[in-house]
C-alpha atoms as a PDB file:
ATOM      1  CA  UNK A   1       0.000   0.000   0.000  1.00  0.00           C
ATOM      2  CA  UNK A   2       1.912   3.560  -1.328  1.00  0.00           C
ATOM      3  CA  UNK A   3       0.104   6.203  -0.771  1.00  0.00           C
ATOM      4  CA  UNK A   4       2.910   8.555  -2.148  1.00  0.00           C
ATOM      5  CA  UNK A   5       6.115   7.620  -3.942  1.00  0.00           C
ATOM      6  CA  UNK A   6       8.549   9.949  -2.083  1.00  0.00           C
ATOM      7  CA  UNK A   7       8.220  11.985   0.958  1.00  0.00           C
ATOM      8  CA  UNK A   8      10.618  14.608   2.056  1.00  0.00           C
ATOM      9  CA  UNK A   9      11.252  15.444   5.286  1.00  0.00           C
ATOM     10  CA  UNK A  10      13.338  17.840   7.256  1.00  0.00           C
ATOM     11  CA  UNK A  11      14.791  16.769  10.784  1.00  0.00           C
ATOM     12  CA  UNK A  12      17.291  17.464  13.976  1.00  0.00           C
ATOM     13  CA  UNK A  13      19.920  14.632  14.072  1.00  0.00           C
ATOM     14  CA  UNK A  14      18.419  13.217  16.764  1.00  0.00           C
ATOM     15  CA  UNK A  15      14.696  13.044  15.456  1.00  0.00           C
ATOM     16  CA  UNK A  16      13.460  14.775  17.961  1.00  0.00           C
ATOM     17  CA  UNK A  17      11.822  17.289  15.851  1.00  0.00           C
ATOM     18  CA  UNK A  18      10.526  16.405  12.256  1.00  0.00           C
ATOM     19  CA  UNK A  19       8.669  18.929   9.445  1.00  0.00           C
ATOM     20  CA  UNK A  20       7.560  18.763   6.254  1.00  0.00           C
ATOM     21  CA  UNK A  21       5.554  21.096   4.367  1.00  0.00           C
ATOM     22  CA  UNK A  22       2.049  20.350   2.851  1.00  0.00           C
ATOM     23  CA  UNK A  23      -1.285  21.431   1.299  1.00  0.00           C
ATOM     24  CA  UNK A  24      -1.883  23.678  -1.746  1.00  0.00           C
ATOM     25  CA  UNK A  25       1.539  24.873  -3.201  1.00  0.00           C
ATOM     26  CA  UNK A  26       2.703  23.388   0.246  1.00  0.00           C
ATOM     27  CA  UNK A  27       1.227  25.952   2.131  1.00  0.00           C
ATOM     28  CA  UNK A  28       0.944  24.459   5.333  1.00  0.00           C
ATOM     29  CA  UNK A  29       4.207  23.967   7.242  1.00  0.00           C
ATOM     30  CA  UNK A  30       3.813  20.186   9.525  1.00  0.00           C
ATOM     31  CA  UNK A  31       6.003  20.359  12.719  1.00  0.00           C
ATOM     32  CA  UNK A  32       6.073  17.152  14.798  1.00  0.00           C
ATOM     33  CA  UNK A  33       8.452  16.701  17.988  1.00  0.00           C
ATOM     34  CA  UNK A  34       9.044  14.393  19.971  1.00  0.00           C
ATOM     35  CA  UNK A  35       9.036  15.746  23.949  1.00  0.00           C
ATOM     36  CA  UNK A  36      10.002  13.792  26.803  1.00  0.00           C
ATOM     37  CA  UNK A  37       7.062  13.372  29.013  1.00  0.00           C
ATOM     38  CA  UNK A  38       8.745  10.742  31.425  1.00  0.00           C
ATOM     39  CA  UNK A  39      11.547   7.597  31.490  1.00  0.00           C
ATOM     40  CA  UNK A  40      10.983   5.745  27.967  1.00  0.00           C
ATOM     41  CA  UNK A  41       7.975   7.733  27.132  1.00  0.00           C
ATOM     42  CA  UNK A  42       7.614  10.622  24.389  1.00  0.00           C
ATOM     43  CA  UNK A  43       4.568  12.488  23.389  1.00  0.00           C
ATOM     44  CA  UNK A  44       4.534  13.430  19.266  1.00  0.00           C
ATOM     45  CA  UNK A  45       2.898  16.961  19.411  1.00  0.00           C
ATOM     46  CA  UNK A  46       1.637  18.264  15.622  1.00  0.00           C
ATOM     47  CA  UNK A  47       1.655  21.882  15.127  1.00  0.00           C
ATOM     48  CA  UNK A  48       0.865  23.419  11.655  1.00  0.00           C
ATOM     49  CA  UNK A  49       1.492  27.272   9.945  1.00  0.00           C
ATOM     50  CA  UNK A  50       0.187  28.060   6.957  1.00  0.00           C
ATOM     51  CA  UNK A  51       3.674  28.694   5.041  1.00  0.00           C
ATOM     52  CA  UNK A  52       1.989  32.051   2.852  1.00  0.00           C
ATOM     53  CA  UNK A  53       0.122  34.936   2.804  1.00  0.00           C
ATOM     54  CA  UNK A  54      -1.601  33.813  -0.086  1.00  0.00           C
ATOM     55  CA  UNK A  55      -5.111  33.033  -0.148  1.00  0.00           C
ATOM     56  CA  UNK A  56      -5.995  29.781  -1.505  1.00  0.00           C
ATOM     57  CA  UNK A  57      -9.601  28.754  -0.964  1.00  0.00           C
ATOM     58  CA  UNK A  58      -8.789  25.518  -0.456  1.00  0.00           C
ATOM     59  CA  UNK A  59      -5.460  25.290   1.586  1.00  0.00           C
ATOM     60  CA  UNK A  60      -5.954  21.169   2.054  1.00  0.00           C
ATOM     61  CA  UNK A  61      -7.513  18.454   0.067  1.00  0.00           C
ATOM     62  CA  UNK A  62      -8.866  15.433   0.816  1.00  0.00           C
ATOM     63  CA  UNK A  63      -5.559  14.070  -0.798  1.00  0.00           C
ATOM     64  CA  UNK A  64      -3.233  16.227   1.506  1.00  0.00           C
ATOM     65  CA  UNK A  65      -4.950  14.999   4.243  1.00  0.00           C
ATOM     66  CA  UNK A  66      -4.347  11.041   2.929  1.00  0.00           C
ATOM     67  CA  UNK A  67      -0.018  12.165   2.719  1.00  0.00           C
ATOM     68  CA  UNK A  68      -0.798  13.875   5.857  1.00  0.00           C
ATOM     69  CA  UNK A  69      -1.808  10.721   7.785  1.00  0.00           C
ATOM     70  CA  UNK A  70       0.498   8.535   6.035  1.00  0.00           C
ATOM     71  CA  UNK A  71       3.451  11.029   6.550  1.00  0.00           C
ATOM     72  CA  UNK A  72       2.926  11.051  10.706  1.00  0.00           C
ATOM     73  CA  UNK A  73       2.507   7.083  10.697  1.00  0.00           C
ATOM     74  CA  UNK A  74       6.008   7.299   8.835  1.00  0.00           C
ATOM     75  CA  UNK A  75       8.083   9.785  11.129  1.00  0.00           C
ATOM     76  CA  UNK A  76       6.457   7.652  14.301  1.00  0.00           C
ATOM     77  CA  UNK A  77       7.991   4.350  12.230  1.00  0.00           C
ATOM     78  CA  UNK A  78      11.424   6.559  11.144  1.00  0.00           C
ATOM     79  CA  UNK A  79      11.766   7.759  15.052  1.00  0.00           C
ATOM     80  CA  UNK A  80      11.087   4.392  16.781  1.00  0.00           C
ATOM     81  CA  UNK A  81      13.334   2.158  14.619  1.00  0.00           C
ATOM     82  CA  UNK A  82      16.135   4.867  15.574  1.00  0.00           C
ATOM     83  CA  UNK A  83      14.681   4.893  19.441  1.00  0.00           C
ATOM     84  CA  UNK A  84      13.003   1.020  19.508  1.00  0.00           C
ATOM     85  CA  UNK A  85      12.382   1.310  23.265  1.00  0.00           C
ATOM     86  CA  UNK A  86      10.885   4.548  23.191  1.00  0.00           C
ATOM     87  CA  UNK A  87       7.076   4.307  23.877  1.00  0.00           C
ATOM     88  CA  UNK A  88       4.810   6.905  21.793  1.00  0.00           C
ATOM     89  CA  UNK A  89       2.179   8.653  23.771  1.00  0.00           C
ATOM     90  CA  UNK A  90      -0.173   9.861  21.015  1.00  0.00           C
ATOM     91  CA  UNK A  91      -2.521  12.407  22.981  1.00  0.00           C
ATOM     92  CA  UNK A  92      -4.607  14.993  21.270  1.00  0.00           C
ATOM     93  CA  UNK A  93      -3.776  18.295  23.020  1.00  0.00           C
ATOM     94  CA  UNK A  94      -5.682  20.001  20.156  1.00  0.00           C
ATOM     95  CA  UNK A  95      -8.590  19.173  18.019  1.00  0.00           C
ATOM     96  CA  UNK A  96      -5.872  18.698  14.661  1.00  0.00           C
ATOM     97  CA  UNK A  97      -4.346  16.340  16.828  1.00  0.00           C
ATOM     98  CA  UNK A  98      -7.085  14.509  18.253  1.00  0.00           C
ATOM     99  CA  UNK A  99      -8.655  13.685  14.624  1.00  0.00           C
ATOM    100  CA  UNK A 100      -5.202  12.714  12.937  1.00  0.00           C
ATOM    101  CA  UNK A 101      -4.334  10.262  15.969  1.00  0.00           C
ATOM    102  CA  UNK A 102      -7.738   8.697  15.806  1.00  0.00           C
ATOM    103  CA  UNK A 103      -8.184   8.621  12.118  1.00  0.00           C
ATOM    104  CA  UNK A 104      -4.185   6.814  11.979  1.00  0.00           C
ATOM    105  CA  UNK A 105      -5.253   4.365  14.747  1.00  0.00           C
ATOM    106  CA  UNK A 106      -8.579   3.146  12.899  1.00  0.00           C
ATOM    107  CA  UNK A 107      -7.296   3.623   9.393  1.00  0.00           C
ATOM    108  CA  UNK A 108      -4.019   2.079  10.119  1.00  0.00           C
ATOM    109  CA  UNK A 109      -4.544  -0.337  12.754  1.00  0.00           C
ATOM    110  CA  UNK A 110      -4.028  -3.253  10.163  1.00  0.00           C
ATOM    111  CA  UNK A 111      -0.958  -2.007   9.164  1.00  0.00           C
ATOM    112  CA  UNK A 112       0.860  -0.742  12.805  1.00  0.00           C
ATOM    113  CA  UNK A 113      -0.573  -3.670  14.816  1.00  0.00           C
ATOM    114  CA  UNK A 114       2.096  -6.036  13.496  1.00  0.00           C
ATOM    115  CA  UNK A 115       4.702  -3.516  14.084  1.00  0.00           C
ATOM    116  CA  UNK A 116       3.870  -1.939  17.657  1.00  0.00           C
ATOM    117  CA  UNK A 117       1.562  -2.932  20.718  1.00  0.00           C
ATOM    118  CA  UNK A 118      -1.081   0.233  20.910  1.00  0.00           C
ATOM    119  CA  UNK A 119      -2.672   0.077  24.163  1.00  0.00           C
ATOM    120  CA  UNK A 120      -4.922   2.865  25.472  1.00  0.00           C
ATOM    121  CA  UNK A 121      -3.008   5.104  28.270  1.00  0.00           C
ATOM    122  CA  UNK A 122      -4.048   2.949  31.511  1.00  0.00           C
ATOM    123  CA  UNK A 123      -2.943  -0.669  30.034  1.00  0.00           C
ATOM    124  CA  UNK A 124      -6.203  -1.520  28.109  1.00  0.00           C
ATOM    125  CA  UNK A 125      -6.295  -2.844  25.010  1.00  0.00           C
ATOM    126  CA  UNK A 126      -7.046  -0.585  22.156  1.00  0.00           C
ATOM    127  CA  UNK A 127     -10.070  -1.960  20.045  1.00  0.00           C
ATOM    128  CA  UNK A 128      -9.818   0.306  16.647  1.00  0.00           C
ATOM    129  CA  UNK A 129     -13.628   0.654  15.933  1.00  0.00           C
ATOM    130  CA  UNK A 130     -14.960   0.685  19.390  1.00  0.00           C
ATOM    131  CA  UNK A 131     -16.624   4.238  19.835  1.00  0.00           C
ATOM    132  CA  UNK A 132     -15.845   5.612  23.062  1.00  0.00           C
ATOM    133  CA  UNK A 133     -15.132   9.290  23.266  1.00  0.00           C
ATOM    134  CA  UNK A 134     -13.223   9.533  26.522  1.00  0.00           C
ATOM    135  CA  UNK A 135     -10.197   6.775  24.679  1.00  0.00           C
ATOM    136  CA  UNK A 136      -8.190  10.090  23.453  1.00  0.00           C
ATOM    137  CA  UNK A 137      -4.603   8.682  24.898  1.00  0.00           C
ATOM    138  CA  UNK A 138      -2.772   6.071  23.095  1.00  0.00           C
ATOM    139  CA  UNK A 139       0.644   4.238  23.379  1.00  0.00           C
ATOM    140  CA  UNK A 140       2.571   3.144  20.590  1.00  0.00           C
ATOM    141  CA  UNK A 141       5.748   0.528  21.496  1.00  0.00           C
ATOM    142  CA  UNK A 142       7.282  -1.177  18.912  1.00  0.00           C
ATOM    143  CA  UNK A 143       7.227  -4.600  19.442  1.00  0.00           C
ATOM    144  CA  UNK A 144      11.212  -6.375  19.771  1.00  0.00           C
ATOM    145  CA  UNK A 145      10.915  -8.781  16.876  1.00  0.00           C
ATOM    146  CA  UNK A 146      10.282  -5.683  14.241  1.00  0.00           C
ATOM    147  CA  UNK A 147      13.432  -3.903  15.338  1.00  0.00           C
ATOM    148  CA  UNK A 148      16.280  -3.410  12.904  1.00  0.00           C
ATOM    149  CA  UNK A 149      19.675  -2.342  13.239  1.00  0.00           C
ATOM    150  CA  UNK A 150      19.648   1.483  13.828  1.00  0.00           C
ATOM    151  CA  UNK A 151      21.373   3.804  11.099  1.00  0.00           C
ATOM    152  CA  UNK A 152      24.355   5.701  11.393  1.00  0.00           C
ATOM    153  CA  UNK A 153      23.325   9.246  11.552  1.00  0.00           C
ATOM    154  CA  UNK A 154      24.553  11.070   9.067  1.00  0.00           C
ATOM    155  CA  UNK A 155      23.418  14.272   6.774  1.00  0.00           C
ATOM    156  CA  UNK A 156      20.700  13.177   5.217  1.00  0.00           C
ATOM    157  CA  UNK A 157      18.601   9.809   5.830  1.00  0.00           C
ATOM    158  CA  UNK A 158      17.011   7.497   3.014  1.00  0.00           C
ATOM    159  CA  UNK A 159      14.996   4.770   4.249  1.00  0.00           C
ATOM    160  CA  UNK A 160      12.329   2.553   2.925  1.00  0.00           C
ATOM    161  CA  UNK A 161       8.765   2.381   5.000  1.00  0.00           C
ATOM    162  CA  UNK A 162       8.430  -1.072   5.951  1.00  0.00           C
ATOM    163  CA  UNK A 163       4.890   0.068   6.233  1.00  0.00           C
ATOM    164  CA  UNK A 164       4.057   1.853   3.082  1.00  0.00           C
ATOM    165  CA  UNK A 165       6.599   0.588   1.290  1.00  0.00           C
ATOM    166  CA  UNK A 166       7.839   4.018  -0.423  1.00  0.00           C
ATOM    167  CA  UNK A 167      11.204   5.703   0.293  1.00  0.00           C
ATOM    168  CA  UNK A 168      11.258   8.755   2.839  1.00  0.00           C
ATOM    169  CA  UNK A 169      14.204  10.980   2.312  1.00  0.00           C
ATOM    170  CA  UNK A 170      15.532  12.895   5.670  1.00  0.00           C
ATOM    171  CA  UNK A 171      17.732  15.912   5.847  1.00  0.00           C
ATOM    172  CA  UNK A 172      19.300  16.482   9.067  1.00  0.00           C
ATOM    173  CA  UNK A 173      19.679  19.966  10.127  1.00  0.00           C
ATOM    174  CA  UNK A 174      21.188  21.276  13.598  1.00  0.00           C
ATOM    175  CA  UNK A 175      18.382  23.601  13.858  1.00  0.00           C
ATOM    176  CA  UNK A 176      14.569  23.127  12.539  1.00  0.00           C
ATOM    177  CA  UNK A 177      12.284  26.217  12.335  1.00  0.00           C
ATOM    178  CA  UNK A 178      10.391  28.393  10.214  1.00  0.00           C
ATOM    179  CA  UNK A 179      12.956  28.674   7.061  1.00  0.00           C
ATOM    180  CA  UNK A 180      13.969  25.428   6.683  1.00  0.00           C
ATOM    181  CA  UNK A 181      12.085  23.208   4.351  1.00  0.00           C
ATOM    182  CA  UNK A 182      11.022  26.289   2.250  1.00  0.00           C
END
């Protein structure tokens, strides 16, 4: 399943901060980081800018928002085969966040379930098309058996998604913000 045939990303060496830009023209600038909440666990926080002060009626598509989904499930699967016993604590601090984490767990859950445990924060079992509107805390571990040798890191990363099967290509910067990835 390839949902697109190249994604380029922009990162800090040590992955703790990822962005890419998307949308019309790519006028939305994704920022992902990865923040320490306590020992082995890291929340993935989402922030997007619109990148111009152009107008465009219709800043993101229903096919943006496809890459969009696909790209996050790719930087969690780029960060945790570099950090394998790192837990993911997907929590939706804001209502972008809350839909994309949702949408990747039900969507997805074929796809990641081989590849990490997802439990819901509290040690239950995550069931992907149970409705229950207080479940908005997940944790993502990837499970030992999937873990491959991590890369050197080095300038720039090219890897192929074991999930998607398409290459991601990864340039390391010392410093992420605004400018880089125009």
């Amino acid at each position: 399943m390839s949902i697109q045939s190249y994604i380029f990303l922009h990162a800090l060496p040590d992955f703790s901060r990822f962005q890419f830009r998307t949308g019309q023209s790519g006028a939305l600038l994704i920022q992902m980081h990865f923040v320490p909440l306590r020992s082995g666990i890291y929340d993935l926080s989402i922030e997007q800018r619109q990148w111009t002060d152009t107008f465009y009626p219709y800043l993101f598509t229903e096919e943006d928002a496809k890459g969009l989904i696909s790209t996050v499930v790719q930087v969690i699967e780029l960060y945790t085969e570099q950090y394998p016993c790192r837990v993911i604590r997907l929590k939706g601090n804001t209502l972008l966040q809350t839909v994309l984490f949702r949408v990747i767990l039900r969507r997805h859950h074929d796809l990641l379930s081989p590849l990490f445990s997802i439990d819901k924060n509290g040690g239950k079992r995550f069931f992907p098309f149970r409705r229950n509107a207080g479940d908005s805390v997940f944790l993502l571990k990837r499970r030992p058996d999937t873990v491959l040798p991590s890369q050197l890191i080095r300038a720039s990363v090219r890897a192929r998604s074991q999930l998607f099967g398409n290459w991601v290509h990864v340039e390391l910067h010392k410093e992420i913000g605004v400018g880089v990835g125009a």
